[in-house]
C-alpha atoms as a PDB file:
ATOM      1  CA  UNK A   1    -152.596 -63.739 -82.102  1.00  0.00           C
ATOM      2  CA  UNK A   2    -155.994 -61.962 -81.742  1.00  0.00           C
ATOM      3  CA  UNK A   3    -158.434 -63.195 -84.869  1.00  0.00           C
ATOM      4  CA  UNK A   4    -159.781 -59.297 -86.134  1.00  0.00           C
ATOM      5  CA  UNK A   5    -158.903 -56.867 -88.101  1.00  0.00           C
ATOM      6  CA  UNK A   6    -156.799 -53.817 -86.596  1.00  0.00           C
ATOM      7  CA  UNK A   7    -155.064 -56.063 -84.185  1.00  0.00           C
ATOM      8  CA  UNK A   8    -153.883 -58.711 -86.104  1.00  0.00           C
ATOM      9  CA  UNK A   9    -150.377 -58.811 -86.657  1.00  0.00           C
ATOM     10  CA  UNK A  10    -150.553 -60.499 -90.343  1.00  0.00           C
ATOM     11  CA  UNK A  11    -153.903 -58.885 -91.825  1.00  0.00           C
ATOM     12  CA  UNK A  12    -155.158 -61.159 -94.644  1.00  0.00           C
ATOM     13  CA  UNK A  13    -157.742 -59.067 -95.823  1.00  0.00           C
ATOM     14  CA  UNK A  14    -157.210 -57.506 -99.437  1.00  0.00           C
ATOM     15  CA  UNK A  15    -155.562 -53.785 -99.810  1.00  0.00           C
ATOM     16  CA  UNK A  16    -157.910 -50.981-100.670  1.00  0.00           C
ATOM     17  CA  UNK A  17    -155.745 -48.161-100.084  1.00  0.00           C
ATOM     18  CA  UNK A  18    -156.866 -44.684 -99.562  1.00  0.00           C
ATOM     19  CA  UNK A  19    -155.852 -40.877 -98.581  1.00  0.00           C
ATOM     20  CA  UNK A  20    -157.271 -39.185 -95.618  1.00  0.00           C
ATOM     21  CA  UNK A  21    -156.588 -35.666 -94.923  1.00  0.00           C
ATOM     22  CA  UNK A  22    -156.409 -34.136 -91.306  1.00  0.00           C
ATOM     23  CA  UNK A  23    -155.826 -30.565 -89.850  1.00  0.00           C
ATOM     24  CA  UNK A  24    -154.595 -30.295 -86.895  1.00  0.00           C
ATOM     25  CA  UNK A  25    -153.539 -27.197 -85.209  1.00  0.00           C
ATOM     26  CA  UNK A  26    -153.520 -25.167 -88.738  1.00  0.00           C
ATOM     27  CA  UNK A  27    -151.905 -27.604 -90.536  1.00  0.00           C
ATOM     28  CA  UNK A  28    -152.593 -30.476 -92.793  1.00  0.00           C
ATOM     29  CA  UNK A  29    -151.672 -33.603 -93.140  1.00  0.00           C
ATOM     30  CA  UNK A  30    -152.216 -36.694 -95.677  1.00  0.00           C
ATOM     31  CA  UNK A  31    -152.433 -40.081 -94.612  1.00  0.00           C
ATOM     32  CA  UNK A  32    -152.304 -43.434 -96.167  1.00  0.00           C
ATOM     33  CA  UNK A  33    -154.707 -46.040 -95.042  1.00  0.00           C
ATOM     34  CA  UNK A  34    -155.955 -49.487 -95.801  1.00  0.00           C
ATOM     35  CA  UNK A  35    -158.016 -51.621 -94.637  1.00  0.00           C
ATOM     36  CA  UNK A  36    -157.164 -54.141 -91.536  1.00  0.00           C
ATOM     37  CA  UNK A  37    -155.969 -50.873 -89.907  1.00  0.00           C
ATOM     38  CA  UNK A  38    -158.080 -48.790 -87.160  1.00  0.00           C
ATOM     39  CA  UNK A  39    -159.911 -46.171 -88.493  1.00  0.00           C
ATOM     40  CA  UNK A  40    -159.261 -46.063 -92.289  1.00  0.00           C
ATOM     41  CA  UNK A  41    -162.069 -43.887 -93.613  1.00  0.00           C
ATOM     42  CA  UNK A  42    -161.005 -40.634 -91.548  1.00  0.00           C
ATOM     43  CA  UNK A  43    -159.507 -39.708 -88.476  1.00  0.00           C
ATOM     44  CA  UNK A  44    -161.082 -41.451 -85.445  1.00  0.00           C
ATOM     45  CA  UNK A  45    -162.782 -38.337 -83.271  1.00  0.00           C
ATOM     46  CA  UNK A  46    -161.209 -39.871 -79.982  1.00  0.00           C
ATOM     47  CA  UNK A  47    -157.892 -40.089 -81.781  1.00  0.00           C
ATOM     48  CA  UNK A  48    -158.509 -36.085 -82.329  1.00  0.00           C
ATOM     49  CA  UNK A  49    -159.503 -35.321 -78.697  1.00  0.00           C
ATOM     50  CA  UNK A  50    -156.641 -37.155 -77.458  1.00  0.00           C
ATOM     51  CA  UNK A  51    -154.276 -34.914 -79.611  1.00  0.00           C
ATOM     52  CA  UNK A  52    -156.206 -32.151 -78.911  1.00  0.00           C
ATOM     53  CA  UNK A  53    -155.575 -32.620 -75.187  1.00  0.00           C
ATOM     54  CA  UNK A  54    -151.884 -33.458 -75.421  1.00  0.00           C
ATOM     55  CA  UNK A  55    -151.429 -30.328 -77.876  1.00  0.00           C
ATOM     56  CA  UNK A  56    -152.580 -27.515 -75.054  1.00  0.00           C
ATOM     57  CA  UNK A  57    -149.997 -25.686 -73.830  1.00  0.00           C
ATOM     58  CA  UNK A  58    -149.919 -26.460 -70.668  1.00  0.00           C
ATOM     59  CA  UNK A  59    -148.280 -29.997 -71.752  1.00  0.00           C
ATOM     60  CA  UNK A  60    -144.709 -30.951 -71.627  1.00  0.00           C
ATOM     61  CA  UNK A  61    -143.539 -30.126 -75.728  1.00  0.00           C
ATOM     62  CA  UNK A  62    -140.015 -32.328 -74.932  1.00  0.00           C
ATOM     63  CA  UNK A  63    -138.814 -36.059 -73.988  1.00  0.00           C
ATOM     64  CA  UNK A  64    -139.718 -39.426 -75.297  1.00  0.00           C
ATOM     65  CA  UNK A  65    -143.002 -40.022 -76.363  1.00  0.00           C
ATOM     66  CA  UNK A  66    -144.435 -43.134 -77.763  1.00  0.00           C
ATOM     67  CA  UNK A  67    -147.689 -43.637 -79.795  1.00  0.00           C
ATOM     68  CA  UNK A  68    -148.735 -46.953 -78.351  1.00  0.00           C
ATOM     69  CA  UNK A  69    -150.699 -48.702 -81.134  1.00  0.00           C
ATOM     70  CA  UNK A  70    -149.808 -46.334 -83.619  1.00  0.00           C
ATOM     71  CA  UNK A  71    -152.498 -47.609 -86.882  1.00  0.00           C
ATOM     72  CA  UNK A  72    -151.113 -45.487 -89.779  1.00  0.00           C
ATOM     73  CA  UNK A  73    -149.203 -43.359 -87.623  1.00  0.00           C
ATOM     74  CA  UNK A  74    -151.221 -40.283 -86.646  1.00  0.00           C
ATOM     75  CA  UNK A  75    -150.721 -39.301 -83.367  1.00  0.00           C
ATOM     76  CA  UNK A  76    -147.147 -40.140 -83.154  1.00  0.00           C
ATOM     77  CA  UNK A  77    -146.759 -38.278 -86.724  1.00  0.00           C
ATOM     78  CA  UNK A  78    -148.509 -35.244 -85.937  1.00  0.00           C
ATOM     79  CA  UNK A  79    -146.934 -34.950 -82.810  1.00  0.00           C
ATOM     80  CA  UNK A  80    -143.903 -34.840 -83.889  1.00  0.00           C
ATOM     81  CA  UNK A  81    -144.619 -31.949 -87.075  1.00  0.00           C
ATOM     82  CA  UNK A  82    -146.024 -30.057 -84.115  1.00  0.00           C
ATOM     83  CA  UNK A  83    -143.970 -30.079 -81.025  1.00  0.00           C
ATOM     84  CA  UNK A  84    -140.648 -31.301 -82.596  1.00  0.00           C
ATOM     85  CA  UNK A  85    -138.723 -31.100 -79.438  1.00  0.00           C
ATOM     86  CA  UNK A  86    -140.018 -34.924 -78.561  1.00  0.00           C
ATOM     87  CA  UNK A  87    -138.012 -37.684 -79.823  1.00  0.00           C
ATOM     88  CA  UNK A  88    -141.120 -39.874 -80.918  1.00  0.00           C
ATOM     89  CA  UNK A  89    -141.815 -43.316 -81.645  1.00  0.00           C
ATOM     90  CA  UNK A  90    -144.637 -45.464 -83.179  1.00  0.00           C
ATOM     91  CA  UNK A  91    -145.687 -49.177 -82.614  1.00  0.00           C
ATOM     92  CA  UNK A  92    -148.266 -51.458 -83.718  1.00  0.00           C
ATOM     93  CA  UNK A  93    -148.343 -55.379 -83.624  1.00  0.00           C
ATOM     94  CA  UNK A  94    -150.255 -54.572 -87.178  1.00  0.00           C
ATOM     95  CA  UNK A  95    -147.436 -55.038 -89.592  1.00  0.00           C
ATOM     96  CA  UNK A  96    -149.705 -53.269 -92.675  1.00  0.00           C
ATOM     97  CA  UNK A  97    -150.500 -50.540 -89.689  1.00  0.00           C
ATOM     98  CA  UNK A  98    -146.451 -50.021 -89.596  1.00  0.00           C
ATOM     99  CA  UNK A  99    -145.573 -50.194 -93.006  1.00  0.00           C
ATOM    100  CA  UNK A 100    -148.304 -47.593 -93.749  1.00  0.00           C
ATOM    101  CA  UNK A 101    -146.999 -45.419 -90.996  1.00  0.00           C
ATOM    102  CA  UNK A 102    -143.433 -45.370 -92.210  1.00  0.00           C
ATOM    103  CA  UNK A 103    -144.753 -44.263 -95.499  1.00  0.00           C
ATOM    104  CA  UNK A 104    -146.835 -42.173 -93.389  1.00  0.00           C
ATOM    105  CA  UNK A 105    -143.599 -40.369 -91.758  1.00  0.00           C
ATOM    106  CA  UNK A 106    -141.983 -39.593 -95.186  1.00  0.00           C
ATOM    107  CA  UNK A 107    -144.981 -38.289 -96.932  1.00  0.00           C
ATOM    108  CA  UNK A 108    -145.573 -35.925 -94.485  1.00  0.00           C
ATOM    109  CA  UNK A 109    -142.042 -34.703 -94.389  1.00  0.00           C
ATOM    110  CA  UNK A 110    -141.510 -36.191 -90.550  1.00  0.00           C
ATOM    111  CA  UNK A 111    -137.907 -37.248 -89.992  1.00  0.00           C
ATOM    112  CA  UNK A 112    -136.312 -38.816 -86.742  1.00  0.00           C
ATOM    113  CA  UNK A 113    -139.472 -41.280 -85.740  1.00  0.00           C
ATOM    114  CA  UNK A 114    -138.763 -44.532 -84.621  1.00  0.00           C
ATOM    115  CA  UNK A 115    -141.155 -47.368 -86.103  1.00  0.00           C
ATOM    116  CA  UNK A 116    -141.731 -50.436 -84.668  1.00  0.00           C
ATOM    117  CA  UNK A 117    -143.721 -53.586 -85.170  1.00  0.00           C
ATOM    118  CA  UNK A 118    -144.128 -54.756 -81.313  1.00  0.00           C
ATOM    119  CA  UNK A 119    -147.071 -56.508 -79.240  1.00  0.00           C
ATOM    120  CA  UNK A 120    -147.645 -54.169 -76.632  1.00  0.00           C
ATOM    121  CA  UNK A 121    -143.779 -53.226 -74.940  1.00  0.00           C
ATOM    122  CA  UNK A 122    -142.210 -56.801 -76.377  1.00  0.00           C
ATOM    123  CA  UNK A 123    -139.725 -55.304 -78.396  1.00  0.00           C
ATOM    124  CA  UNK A 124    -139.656 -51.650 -77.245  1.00  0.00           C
ATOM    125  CA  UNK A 125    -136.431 -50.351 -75.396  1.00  0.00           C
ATOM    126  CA  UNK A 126    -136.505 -47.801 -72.483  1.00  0.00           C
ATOM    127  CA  UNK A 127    -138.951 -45.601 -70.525  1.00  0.00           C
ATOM    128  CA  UNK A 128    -140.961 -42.368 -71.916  1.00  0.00           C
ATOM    129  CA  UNK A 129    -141.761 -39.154 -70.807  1.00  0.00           C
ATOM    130  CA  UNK A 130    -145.677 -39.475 -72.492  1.00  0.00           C
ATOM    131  CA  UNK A 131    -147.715 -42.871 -73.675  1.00  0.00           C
ATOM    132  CA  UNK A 132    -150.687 -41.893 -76.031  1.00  0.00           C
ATOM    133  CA  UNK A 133    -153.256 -44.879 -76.908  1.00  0.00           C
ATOM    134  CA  UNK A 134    -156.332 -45.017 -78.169  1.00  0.00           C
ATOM    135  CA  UNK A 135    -155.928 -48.343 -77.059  1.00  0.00           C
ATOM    136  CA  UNK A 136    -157.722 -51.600 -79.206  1.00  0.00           C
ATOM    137  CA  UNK A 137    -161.294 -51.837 -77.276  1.00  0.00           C
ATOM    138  CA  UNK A 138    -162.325 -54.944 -79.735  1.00  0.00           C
ATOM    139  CA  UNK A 139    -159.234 -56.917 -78.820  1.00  0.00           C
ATOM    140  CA  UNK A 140    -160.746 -57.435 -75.291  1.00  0.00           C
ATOM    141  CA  UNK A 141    -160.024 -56.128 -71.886  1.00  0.00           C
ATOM    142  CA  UNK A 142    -157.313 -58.651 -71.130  1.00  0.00           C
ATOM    143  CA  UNK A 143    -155.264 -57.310 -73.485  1.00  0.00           C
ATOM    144  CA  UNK A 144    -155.854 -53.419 -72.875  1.00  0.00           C
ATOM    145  CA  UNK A 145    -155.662 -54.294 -69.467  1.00  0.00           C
ATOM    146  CA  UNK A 146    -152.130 -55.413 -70.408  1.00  0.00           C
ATOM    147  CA  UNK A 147    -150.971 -52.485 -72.320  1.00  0.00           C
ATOM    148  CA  UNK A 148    -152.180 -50.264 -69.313  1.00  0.00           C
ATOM    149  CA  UNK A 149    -149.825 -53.024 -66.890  1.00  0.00           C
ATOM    150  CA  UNK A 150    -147.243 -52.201 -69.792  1.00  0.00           C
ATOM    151  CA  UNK A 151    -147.002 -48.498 -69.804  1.00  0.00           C
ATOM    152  CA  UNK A 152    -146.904 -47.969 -66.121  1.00  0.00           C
ATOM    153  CA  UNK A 153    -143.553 -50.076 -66.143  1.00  0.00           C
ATOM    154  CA  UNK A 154    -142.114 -47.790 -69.140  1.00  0.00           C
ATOM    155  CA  UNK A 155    -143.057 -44.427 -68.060  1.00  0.00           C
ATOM    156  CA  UNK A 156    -140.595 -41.841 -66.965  1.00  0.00           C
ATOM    157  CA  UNK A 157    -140.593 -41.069 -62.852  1.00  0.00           C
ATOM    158  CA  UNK A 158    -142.091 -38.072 -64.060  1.00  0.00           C
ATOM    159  CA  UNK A 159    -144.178 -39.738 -67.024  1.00  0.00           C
ATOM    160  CA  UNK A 160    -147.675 -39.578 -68.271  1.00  0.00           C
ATOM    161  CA  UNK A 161    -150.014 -41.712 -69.888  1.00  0.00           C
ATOM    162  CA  UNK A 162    -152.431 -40.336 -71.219  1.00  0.00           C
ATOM    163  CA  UNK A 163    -155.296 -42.772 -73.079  1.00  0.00           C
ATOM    164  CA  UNK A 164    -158.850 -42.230 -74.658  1.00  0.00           C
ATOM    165  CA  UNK A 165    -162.005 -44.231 -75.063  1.00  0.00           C
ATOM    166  CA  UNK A 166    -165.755 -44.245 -75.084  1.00  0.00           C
ATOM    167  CA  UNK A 167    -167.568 -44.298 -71.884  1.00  0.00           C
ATOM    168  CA  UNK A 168    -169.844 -47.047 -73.683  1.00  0.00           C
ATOM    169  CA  UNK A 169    -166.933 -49.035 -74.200  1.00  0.00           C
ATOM    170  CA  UNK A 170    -165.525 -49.389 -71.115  1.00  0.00           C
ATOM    171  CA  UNK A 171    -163.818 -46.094 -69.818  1.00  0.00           C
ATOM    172  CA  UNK A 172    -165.319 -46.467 -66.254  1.00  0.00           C
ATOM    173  CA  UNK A 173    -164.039 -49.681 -65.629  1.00  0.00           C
ATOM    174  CA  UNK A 174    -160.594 -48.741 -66.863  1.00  0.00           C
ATOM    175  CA  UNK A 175    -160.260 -45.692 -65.119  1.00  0.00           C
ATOM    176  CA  UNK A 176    -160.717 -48.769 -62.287  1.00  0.00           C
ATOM    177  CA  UNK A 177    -157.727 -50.671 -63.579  1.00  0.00           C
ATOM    178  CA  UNK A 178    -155.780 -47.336 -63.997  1.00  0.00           C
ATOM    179  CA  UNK A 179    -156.217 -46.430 -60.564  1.00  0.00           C
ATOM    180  CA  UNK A 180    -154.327 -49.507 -59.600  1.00  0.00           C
ATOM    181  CA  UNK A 181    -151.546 -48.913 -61.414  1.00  0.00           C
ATOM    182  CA  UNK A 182    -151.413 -44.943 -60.672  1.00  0.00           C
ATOM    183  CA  UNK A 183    -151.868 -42.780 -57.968  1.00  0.00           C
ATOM    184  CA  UNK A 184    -152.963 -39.703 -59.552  1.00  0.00           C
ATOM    185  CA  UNK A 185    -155.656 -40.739 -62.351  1.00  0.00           C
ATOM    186  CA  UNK A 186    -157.947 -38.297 -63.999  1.00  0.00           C
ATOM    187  CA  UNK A 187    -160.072 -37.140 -66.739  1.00  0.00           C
ATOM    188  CA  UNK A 188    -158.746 -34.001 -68.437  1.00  0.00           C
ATOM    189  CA  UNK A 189    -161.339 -33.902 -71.578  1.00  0.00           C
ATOM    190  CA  UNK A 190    -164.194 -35.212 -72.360  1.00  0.00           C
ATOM    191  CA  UNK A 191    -166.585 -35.082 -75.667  1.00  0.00           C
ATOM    192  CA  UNK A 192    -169.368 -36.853 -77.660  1.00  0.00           C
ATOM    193  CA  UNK A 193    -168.872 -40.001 -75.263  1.00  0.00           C
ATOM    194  CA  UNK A 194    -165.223 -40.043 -75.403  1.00  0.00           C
ATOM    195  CA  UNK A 195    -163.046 -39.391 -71.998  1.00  0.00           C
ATOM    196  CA  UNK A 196    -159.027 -38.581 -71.944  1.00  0.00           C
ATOM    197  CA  UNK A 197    -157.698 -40.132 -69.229  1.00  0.00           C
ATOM    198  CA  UNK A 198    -153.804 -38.871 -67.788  1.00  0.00           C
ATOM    199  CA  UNK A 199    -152.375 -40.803 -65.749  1.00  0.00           C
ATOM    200  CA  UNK A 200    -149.365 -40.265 -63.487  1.00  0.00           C
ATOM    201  CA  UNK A 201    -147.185 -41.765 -60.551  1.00  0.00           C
ATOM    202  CA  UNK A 202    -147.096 -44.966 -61.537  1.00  0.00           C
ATOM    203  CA  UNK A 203    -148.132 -46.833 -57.850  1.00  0.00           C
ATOM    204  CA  UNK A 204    -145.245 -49.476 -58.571  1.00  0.00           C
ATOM    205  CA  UNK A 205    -141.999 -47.047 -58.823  1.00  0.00           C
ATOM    206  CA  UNK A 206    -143.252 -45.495 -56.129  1.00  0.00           C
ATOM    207  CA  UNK A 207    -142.947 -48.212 -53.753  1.00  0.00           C
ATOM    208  CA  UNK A 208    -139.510 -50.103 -54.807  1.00  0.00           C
END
């Protein structure tokens, strides 16, 4: 287990629970958060572009979509209030970041979402149609490398992964990593230092 905060999968830090409200899209939503979980003051602004970008309409609304890393359930959440055709699912290895995100689910009115506690894919069944991640920088590159290695197994023949972070913390060199595991890698937003990467063809399905 990684010694931190957001990534550790027992946090031992005191509660100091609190509400944050997001709109998305012309709707609202109210989130529980605590502390050992990413982001707890407000919605992260990558976490926002990444939605943002997955929310145009030129993006597939059905299939199976997982929200890799989930925190208090966000992305997978709001997803899932919005384009209600995917069959959605959440994971953390955080076990606070997946209790908070099942009480997440119910208090804003989200039925049918899948919740799991999970280190990266260990206890995750089947392939997806779309990954989302704003994937755990302070954990290290080893293991982000990992959950890139990860997705590209579990995607759909058709399936995209689409992930955000800062250029300052290491976008360029992932886009690197992602361009071994994908043939067709590229940045489809970009704002205030933060890039959204989609990523598709998975290099290893296409040469069994």
């Amino acid at each position: 287990m990684f010694m931190g905060y957001y990534f550790d999968q027992q946090p031992e830090s005191g509660h100091q629970e609190q509400d944050v409200l997001v709109r998305m899209n012309g709707k609202d939503f109210h989130f529980l958060t605590d502390k050992s979980v990413f982001s707890k003051q407000r919605l992260d602004y990558g976490t926002a572009l990444l939605l943002q970008a997955v929310l145009k309409d030129d993006f597939p609304k059905t299939g199976r979509l997982l929200d890799l890393g989930c925190g208090y359930g966000a992305v997978g959440i709001i997803m899932k209030k919005l384009r209600p055709a995917f069959s959605v699912v959440l994971s953390d290895i955080n076990e606070r970041a997946v209790s908070l995100a099942q009480k997440n689910a119910i208090e804003n009115q989200v039925k049918s979402v899948e919740v799991i506690q999970s280190d990266g894919f260990s206890d995750i069944e089947g392939n997806f149609d779309v990954i989302m991640t704003n994937p755990p920088v302070r954990a290290g590159k080893k293991t982000v490398f990992r959950l890139f290695e990860e997705s590209a197994e579990h995607l759909t023949p058709q399936g995209r992964l689409v992930v955000v972070m800062r250029k300052q913390q290491g976008a360029p060199s992932a886009i690197r990593k992602l361009k071994e595991l994908f043939s067709d890698v590229a940045i489809i937003d970009r704002s205030a230092g933060y890039w959204v990467i989609q990523c598709q063809n998975p290099i290893s399905s296409e040469s069994l």
